[in-house]
Protein backbone atom coordinates (compact mmCIF):
# COMPACT_ATOMS: atom_id res chain seq x y z
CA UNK A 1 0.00 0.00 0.00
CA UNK A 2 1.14 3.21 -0.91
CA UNK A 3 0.48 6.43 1.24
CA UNK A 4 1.09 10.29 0.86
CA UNK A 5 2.03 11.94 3.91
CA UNK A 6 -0.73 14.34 3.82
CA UNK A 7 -3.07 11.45 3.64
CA UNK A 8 -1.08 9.89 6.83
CA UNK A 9 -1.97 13.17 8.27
CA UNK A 10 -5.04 12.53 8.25
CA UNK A 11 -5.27 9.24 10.44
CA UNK A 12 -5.92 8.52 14.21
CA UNK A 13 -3.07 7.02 16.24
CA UNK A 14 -4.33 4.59 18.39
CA UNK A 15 -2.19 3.13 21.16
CA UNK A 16 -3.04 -0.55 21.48
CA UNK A 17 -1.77 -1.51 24.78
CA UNK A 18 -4.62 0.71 26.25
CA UNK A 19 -6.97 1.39 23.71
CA UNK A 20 -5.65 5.16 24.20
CA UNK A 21 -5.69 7.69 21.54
CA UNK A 22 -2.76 9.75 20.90
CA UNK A 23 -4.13 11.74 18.71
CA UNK A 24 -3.15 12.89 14.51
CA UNK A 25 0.05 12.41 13.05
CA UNK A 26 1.75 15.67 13.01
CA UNK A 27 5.00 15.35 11.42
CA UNK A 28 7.41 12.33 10.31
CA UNK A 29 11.11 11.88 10.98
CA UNK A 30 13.27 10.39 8.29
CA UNK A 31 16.71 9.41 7.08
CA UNK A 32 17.57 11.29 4.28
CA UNK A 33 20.44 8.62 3.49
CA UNK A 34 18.46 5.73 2.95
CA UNK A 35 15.05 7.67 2.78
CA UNK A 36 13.47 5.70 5.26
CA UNK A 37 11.09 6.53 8.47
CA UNK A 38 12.48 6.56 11.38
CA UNK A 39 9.67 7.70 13.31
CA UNK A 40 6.00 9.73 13.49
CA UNK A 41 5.09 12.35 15.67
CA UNK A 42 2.63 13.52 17.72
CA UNK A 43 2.43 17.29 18.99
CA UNK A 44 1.53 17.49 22.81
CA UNK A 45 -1.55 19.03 23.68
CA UNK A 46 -0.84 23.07 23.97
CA UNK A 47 -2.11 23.96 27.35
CA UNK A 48 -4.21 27.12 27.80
CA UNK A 49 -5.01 28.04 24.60
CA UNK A 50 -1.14 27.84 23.59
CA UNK A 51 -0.58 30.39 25.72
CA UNK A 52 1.97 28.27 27.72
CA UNK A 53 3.13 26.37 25.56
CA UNK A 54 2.58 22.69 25.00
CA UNK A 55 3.03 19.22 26.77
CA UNK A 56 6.26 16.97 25.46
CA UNK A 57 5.63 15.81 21.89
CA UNK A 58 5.21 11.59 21.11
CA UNK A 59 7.79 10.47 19.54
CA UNK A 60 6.45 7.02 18.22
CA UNK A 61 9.67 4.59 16.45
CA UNK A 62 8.53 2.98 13.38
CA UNK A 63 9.38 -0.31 14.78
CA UNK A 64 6.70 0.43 17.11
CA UNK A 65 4.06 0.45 14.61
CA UNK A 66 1.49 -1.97 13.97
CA UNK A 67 -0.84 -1.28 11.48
CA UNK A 68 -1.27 1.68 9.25
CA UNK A 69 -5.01 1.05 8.42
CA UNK A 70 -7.92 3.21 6.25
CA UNK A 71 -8.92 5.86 8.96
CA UNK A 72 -5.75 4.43 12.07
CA UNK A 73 -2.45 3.82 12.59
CA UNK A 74 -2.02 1.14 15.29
CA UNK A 75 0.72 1.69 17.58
CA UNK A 76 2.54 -0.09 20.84
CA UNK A 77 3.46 2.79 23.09
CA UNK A 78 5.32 2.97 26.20
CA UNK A 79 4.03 6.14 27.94
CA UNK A 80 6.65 7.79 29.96
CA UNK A 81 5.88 7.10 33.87
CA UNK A 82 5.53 10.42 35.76
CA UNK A 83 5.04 9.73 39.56
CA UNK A 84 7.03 11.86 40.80
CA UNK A 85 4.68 14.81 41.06
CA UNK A 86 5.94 18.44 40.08
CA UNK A 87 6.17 20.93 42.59
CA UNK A 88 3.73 23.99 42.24
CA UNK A 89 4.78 27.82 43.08
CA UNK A 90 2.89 27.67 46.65
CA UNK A 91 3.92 23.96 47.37
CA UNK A 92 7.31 25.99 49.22
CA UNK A 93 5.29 28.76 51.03
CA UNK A 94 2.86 26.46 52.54
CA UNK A 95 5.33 24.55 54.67
């Protein structure tokens, strides 16, 4: 099957180890040696309105890629674990 990268643009990722989406394809990484994909991308979700900027983009590899279907592309992602929590401005003036 043969795809245009504004039609892969178009397609849901869909992280199969949840059932998660991840959301569009934004942009593709490639080797310009071989011309092969490397990986896809994701752009985080821009928190208020953009205004401060945006959470850490997905960087998907292609070996992590499943299925590139009609309307999905099927993915195995490993989110990254964030327990620790982050510390707010007041969390210090509280104490």
């Amino acid at each position: 099957m043969n795809c245009r990268v504004t039609q892969l643009r178009a397609k849901e990722i869909v992280n199969i180890k949840d059932g998660s989406r991840l959301g569009s394809l934004c942009d593709i990484e490639l080797d310009t040696r071989t011309g092969q994909l490397i990986s896809i991308i994701v752009y985080g979700e821009s928190r208020f309105m953009g205004l401060l900027g945006r959470d850490d983009d997905i960087v998907i590899p292609w070996d992590k890629i499943n299925i590139i279907g009609d309307d999905t592309i099927l993915v195995t992602y490993d989110a990254p674990d964030y327990r620790t929590k982050k510390q707010g401005y007041f969390d210090n003036m509280i104490k």
